[in-house]
PDB file of N, CA and C in Angstrom:
ATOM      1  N   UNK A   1     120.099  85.759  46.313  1.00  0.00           N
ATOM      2  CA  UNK A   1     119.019  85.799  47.281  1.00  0.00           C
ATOM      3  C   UNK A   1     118.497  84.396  47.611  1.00  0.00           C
ATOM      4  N   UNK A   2     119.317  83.265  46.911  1.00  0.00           N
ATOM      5  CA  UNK A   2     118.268  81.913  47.059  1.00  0.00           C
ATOM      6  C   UNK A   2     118.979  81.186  48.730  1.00  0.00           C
ATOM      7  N   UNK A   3     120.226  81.880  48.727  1.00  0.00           N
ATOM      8  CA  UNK A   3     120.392  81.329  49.936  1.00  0.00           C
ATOM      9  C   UNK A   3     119.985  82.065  51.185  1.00  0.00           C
ATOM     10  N   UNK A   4     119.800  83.267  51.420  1.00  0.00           N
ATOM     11  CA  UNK A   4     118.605  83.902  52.315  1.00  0.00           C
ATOM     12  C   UNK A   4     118.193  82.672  53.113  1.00  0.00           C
ATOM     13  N   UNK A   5     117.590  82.994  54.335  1.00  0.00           N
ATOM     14  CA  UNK A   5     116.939  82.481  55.196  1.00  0.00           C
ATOM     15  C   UNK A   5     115.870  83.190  55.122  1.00  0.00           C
ATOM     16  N   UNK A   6     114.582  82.166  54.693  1.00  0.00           N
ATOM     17  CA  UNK A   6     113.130  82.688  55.110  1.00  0.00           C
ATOM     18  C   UNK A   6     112.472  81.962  56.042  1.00  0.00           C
ATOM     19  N   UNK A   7     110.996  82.507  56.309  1.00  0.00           N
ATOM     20  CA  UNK A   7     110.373  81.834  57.123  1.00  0.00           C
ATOM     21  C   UNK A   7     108.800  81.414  56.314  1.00  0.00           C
ATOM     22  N   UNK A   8     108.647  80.024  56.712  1.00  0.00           N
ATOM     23  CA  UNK A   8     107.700  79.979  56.351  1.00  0.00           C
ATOM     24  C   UNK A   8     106.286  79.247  57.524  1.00  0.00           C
ATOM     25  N   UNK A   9     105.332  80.205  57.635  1.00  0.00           N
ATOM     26  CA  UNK A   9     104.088  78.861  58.520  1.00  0.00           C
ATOM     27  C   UNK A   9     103.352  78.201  56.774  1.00  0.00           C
ATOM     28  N   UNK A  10     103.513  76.977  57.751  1.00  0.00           N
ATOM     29  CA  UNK A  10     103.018  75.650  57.175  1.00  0.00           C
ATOM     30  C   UNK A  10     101.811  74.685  57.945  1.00  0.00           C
ATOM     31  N   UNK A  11     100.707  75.067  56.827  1.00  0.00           N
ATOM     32  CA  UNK A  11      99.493  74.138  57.600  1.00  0.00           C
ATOM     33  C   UNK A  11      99.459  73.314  56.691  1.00  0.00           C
ATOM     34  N   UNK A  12      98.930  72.321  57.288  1.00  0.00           N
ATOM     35  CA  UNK A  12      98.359  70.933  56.374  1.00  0.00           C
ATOM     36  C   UNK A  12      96.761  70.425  56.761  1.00  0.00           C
ATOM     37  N   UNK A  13      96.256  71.083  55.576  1.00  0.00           N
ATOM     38  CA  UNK A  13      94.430  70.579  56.175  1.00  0.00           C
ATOM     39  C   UNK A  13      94.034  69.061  55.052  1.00  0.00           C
ATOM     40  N   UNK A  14      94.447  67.745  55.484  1.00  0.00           N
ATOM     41  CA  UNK A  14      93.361  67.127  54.565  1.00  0.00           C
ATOM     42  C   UNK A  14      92.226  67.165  54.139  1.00  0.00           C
ATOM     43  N   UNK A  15      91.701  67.182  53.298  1.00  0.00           N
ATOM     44  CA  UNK A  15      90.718  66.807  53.145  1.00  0.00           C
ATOM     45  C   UNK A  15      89.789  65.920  52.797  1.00  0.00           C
ATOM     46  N   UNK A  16      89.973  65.045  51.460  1.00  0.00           N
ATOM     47  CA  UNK A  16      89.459  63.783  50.907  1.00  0.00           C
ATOM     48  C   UNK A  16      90.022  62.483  51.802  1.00  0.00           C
ATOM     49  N   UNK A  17      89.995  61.636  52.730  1.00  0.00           N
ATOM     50  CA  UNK A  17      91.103  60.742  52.941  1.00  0.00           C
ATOM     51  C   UNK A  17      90.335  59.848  53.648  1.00  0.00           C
ATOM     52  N   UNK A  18      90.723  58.395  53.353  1.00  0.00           N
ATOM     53  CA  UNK A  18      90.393  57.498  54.095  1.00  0.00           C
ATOM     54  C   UNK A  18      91.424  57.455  55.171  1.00  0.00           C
ATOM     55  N   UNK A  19      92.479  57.871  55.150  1.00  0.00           N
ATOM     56  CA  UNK A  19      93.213  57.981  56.393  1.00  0.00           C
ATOM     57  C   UNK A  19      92.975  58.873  57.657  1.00  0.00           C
ATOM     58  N   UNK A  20      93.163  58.554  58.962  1.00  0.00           N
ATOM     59  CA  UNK A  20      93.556  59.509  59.926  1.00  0.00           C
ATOM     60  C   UNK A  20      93.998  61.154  59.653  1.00  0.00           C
ATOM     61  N   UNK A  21      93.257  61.844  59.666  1.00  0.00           N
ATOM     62  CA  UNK A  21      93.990  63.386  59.254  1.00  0.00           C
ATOM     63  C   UNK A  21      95.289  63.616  60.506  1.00  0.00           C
ATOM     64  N   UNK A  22      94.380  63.241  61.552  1.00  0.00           N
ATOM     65  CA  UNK A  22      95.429  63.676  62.630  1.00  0.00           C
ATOM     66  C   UNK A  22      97.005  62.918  62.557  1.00  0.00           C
ATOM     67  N   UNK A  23      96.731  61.479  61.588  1.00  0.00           N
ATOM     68  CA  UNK A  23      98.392  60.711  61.932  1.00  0.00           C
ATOM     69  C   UNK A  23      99.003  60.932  60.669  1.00  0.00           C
ATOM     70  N   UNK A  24      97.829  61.743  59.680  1.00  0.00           N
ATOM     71  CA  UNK A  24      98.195  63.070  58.626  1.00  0.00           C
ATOM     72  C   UNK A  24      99.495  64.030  58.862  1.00  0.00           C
ATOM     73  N   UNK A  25      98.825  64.432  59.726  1.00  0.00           N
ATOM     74  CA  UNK A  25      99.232  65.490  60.235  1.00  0.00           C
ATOM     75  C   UNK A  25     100.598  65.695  60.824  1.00  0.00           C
ATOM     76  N   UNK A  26     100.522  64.344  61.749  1.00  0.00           N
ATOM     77  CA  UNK A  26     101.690  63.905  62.157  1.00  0.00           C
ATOM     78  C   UNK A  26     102.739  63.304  61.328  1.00  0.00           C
ATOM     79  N   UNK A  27     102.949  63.042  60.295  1.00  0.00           N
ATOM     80  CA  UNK A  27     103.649  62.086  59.330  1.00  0.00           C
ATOM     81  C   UNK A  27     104.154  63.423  59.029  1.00  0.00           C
ATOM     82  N   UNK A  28     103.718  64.659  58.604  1.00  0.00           N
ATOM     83  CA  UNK A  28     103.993  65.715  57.977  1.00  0.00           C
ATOM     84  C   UNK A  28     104.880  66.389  58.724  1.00  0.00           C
ATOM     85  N   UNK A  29     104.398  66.990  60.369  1.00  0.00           N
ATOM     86  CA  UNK A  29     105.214  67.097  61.358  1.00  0.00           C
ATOM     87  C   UNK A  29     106.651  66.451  61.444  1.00  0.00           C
ATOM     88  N   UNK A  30     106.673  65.185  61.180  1.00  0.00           N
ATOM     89  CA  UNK A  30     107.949  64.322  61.448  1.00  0.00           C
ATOM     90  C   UNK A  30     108.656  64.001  60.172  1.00  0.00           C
ATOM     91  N   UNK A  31     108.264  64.931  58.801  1.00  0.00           N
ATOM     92  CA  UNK A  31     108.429  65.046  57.840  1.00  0.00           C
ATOM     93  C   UNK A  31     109.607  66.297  57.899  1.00  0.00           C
ATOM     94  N   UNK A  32     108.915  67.255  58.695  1.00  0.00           N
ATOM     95  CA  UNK A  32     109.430  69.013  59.123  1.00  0.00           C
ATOM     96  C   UNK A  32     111.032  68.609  60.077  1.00  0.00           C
ATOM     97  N   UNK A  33     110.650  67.988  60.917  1.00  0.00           N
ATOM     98  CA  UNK A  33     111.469  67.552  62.080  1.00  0.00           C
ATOM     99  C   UNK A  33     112.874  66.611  61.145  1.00  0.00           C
ATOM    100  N   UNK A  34     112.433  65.509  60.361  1.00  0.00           N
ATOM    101  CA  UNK A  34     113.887  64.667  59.700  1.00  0.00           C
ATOM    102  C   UNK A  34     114.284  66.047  58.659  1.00  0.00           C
ATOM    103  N   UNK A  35     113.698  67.151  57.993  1.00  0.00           N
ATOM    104  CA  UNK A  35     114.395  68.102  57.157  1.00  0.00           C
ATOM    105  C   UNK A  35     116.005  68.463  57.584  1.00  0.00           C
ATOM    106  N   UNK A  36     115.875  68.738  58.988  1.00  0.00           N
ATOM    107  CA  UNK A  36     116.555  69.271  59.941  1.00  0.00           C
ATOM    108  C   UNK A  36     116.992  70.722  59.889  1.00  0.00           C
ATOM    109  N   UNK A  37     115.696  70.907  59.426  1.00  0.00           N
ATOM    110  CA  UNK A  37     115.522  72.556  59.356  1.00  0.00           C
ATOM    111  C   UNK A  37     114.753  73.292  60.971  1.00  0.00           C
ATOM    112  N   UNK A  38     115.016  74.429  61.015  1.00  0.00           N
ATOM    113  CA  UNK A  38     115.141  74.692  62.477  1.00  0.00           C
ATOM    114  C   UNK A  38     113.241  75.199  61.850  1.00  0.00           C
ATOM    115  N   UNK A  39     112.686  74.862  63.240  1.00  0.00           N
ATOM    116  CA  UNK A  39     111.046  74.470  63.243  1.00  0.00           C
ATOM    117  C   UNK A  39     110.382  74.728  64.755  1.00  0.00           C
ATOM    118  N   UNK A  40     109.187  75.374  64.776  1.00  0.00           N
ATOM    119  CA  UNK A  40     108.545  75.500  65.571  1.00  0.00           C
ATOM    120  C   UNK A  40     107.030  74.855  65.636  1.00  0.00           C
ATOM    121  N   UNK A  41     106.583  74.108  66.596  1.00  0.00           N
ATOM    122  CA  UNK A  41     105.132  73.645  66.174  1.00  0.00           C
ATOM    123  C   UNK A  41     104.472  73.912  66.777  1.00  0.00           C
ATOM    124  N   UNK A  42     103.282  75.060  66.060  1.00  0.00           N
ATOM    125  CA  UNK A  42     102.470  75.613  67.065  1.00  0.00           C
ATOM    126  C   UNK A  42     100.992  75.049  66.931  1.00  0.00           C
ATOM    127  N   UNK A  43     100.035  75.137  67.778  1.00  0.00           N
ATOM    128  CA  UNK A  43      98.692  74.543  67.498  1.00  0.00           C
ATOM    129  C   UNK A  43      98.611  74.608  66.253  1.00  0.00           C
ATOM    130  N   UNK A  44      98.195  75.565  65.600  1.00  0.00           N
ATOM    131  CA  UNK A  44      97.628  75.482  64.045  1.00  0.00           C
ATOM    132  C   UNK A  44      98.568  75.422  62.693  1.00  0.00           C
ATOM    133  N   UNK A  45      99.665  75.684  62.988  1.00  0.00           N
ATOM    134  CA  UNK A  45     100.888  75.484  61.964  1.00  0.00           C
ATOM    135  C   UNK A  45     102.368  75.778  62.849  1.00  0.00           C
ATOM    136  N   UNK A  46     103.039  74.750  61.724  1.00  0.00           N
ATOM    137  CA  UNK A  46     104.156  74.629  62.107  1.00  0.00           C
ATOM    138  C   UNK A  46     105.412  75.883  61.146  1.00  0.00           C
ATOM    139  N   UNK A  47     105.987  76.492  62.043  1.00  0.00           N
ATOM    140  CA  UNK A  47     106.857  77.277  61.750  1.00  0.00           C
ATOM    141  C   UNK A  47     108.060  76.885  61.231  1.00  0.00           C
ATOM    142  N   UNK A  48     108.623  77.307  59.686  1.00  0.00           N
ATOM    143  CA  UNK A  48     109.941  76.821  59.578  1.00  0.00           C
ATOM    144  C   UNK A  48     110.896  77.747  59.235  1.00  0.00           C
ATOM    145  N   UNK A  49     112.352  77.269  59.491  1.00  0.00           N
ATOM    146  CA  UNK A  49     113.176  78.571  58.991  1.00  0.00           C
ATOM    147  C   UNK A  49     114.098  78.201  57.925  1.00  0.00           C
ATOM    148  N   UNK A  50     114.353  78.586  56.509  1.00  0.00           N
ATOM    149  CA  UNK A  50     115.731  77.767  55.697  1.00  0.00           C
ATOM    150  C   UNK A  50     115.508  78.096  54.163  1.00  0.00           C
ATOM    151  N   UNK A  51     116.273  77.574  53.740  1.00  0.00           N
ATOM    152  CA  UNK A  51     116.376  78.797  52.568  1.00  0.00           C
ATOM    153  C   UNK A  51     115.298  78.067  51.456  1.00  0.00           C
ATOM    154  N   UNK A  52     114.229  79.646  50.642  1.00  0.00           N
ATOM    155  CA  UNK A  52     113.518  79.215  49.305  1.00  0.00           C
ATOM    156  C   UNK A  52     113.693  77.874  49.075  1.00  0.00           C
ATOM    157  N   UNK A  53     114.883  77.611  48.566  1.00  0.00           N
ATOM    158  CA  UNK A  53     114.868  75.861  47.879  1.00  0.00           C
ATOM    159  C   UNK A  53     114.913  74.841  49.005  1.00  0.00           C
ATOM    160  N   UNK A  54     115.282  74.697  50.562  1.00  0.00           N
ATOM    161  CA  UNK A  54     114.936  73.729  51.112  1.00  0.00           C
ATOM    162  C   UNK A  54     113.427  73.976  51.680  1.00  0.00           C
ATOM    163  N   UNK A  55     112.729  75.213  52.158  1.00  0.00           N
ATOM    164  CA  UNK A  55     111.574  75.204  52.126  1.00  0.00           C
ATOM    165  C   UNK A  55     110.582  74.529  51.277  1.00  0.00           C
ATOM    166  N   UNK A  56     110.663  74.759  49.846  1.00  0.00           N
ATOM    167  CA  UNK A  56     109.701  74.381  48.900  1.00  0.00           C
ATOM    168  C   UNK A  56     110.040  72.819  48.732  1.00  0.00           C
ATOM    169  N   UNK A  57     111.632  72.475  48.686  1.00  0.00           N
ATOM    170  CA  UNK A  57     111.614  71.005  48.845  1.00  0.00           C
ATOM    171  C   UNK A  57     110.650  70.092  49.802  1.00  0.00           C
ATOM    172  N   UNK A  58     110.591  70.961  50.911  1.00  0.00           N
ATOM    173  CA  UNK A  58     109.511  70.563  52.298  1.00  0.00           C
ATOM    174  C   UNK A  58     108.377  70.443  52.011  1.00  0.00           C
ATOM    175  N   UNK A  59     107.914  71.653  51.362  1.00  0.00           N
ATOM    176  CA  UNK A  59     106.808  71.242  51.421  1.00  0.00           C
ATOM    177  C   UNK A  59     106.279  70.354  49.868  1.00  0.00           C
ATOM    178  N   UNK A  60     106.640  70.177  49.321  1.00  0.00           N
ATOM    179  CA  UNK A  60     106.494  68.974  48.453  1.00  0.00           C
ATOM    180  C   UNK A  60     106.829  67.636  48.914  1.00  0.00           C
ATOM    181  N   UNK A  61     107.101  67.570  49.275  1.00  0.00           N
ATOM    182  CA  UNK A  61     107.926  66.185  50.667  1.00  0.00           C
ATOM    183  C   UNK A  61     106.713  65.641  51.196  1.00  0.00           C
ATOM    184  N   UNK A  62     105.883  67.071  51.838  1.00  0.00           N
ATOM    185  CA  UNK A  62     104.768  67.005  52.582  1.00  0.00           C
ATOM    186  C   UNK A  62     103.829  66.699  52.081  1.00  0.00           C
ATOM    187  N   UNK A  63     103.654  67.135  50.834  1.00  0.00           N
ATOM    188  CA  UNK A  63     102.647  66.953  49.833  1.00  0.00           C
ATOM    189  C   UNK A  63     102.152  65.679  49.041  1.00  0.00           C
ATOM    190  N   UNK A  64     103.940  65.214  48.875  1.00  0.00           N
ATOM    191  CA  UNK A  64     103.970  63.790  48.339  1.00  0.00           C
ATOM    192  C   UNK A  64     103.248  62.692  49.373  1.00  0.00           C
ATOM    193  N   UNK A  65     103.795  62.782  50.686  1.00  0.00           N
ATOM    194  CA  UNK A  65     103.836  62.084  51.695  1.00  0.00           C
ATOM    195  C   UNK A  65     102.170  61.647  52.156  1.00  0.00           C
ATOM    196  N   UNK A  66     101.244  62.922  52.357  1.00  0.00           N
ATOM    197  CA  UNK A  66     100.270  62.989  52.372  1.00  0.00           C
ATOM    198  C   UNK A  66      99.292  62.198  51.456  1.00  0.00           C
ATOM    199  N   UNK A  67      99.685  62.312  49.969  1.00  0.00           N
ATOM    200  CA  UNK A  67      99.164  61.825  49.168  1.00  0.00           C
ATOM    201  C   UNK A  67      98.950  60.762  49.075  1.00  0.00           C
ATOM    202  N   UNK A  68     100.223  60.195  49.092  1.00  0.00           N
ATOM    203  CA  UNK A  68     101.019  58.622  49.610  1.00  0.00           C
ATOM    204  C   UNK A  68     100.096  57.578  50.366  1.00  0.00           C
ATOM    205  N   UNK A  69      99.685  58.435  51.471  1.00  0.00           N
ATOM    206  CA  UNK A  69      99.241  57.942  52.847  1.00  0.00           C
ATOM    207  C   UNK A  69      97.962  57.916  53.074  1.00  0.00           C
ATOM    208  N   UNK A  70      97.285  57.857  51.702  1.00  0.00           N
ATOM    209  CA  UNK A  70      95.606  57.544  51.759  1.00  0.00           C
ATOM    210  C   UNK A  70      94.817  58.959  51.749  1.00  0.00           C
ATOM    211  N   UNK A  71      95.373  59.950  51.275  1.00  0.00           N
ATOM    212  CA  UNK A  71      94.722  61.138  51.299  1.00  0.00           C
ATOM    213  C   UNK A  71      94.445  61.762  49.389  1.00  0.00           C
ATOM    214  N   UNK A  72      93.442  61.620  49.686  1.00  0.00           N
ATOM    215  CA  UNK A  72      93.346  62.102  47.918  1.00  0.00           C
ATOM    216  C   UNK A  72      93.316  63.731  47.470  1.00  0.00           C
ATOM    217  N   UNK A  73      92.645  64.576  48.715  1.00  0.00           N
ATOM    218  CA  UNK A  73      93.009  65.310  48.382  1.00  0.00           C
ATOM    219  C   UNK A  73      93.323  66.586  49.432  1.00  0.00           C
ATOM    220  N   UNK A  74      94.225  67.725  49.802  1.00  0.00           N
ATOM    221  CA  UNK A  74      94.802  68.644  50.515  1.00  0.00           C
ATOM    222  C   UNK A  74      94.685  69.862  49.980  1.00  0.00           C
ATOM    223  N   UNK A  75      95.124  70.764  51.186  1.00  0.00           N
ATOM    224  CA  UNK A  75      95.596  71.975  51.050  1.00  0.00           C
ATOM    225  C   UNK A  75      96.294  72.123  51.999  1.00  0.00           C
ATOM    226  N   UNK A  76      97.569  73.429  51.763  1.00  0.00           N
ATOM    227  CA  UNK A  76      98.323  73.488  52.280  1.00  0.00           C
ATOM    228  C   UNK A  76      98.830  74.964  52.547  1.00  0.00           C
ATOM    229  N   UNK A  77      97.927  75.423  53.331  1.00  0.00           N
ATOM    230  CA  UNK A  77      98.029  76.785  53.583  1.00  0.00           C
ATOM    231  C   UNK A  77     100.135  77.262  54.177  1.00  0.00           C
ATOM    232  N   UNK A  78     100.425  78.303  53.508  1.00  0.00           N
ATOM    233  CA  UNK A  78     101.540  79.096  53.710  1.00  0.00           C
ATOM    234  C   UNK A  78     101.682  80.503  54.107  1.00  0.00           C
ATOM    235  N   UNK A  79     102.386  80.846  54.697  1.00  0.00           N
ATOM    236  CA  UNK A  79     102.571  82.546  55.093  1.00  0.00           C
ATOM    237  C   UNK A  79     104.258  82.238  55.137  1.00  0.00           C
ATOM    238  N   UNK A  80     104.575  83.298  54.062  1.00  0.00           N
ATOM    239  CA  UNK A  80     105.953  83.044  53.842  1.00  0.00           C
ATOM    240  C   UNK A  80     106.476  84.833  53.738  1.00  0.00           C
ATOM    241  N   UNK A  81     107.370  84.864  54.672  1.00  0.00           N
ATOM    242  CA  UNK A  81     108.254  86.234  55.396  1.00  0.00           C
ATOM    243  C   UNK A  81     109.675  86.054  54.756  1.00  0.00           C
ATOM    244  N   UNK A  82     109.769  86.861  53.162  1.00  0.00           N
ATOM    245  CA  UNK A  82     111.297  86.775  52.800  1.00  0.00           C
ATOM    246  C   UNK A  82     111.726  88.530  52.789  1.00  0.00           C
ATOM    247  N   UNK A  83     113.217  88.210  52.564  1.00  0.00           N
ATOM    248  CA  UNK A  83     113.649  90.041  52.530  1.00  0.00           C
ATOM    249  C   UNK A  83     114.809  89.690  51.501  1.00  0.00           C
ATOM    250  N   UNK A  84     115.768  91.074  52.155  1.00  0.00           N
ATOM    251  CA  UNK A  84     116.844  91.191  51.363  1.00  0.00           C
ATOM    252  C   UNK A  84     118.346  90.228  52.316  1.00  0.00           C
ATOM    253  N   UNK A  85     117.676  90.173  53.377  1.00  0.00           N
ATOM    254  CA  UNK A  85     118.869  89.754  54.768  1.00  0.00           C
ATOM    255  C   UNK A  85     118.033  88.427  55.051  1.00  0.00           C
ATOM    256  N   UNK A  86     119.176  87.767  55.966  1.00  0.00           N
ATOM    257  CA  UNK A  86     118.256  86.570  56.538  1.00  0.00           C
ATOM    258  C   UNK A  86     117.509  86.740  57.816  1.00  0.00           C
ATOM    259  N   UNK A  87     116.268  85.983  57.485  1.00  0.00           N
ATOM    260  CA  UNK A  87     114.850  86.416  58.538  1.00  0.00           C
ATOM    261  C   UNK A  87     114.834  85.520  59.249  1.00  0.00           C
ATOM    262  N   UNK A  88     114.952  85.120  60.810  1.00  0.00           N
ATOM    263  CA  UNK A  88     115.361  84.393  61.711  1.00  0.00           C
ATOM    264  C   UNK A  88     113.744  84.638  62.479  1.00  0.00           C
ATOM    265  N   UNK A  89     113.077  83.723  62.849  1.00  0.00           N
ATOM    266  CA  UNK A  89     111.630  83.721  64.111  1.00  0.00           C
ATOM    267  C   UNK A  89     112.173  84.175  65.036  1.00  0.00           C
ATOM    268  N   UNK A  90     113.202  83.839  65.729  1.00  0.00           N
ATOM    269  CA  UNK A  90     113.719  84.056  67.186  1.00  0.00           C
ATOM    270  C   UNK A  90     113.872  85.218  67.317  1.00  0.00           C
ATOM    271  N   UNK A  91     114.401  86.266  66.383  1.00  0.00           N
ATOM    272  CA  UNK A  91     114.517  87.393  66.240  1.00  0.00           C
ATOM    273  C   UNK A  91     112.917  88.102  66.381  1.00  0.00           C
ATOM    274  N   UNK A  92     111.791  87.628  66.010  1.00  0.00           N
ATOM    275  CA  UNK A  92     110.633  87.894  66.594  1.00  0.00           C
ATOM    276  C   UNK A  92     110.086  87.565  67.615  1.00  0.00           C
ATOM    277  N   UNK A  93     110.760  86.481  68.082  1.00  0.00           N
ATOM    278  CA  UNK A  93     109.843  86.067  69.469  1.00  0.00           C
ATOM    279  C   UNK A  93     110.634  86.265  71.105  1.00  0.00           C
ATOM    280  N   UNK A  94     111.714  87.308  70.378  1.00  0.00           N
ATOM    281  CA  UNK A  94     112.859  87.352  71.521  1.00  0.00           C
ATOM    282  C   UNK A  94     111.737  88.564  72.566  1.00  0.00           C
ATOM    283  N   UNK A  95     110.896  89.682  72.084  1.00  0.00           N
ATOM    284  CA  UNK A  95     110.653  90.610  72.940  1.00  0.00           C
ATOM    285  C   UNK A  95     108.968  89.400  73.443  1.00  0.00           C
ATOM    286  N   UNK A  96     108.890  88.481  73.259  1.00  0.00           N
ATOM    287  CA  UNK A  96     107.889  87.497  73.882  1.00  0.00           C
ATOM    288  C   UNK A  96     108.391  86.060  74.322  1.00  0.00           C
ATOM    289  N   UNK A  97     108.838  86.077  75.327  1.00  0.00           N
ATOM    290  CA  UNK A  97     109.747  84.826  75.699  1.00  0.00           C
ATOM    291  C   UNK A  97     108.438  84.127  76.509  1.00  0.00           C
ATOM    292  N   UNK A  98     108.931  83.089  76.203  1.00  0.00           N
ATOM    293  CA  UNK A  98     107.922  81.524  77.022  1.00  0.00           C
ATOM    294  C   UNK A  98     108.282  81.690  78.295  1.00  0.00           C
ATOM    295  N   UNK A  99     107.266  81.593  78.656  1.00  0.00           N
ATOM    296  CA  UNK A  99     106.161  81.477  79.965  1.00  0.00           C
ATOM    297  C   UNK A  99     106.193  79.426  80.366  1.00  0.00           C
ATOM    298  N   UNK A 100     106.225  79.361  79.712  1.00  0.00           N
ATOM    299  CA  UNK A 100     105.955  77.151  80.213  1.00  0.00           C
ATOM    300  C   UNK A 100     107.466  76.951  80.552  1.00  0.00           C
TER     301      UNK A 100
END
């Protein structure tokens, strides 16, 4: 089951930081994006798709990175969609197609 495809939303709220939350935010984003895991970024969290162990690698990545970058302290809200088959977003957002 570890190679499964899940999905996970991924927020990143700083909190303690003498740094920028927003170029926070962004470092984390472009953190999601070099994974080269397939990703969606929506206003409030970014959507990812790939298996348990490259997910959690991510978001420790994110975690480190953050830390790194003048932030003392985070949270990192998750909503994570696993099964027995692999769970694809597109497969949810096919009966709601973009409008832009």
């Amino acid at each position: 089951m570890e190679h499964l495809k899940i999905n996970v939303a991924i927020q990143l709220l700083p909190t303690k930081c003498s740094a920028d939350k927003i170029e926070l935010i962004d470092k984390a984003i472009a953190c999601i994006k070099a994974s080269g895991l397939k990703h969606l970024v929506c206003p409030f969290e970014t959507v990812v798709e790939g298996t348990y162990a490259e997910i959690f690698k991510l978001v420790d990545e994110i975690r480190t990175s953050t830390l790194s970058h003048g932030c003392e302290e985070l949270l990192i809200n998750m909503k994570l969609h696993a099964g027995t088959k692999d769970l694809f977003f597109d497969d949810k957002l096919i009966k709601y197609p973009s409008k832009n």
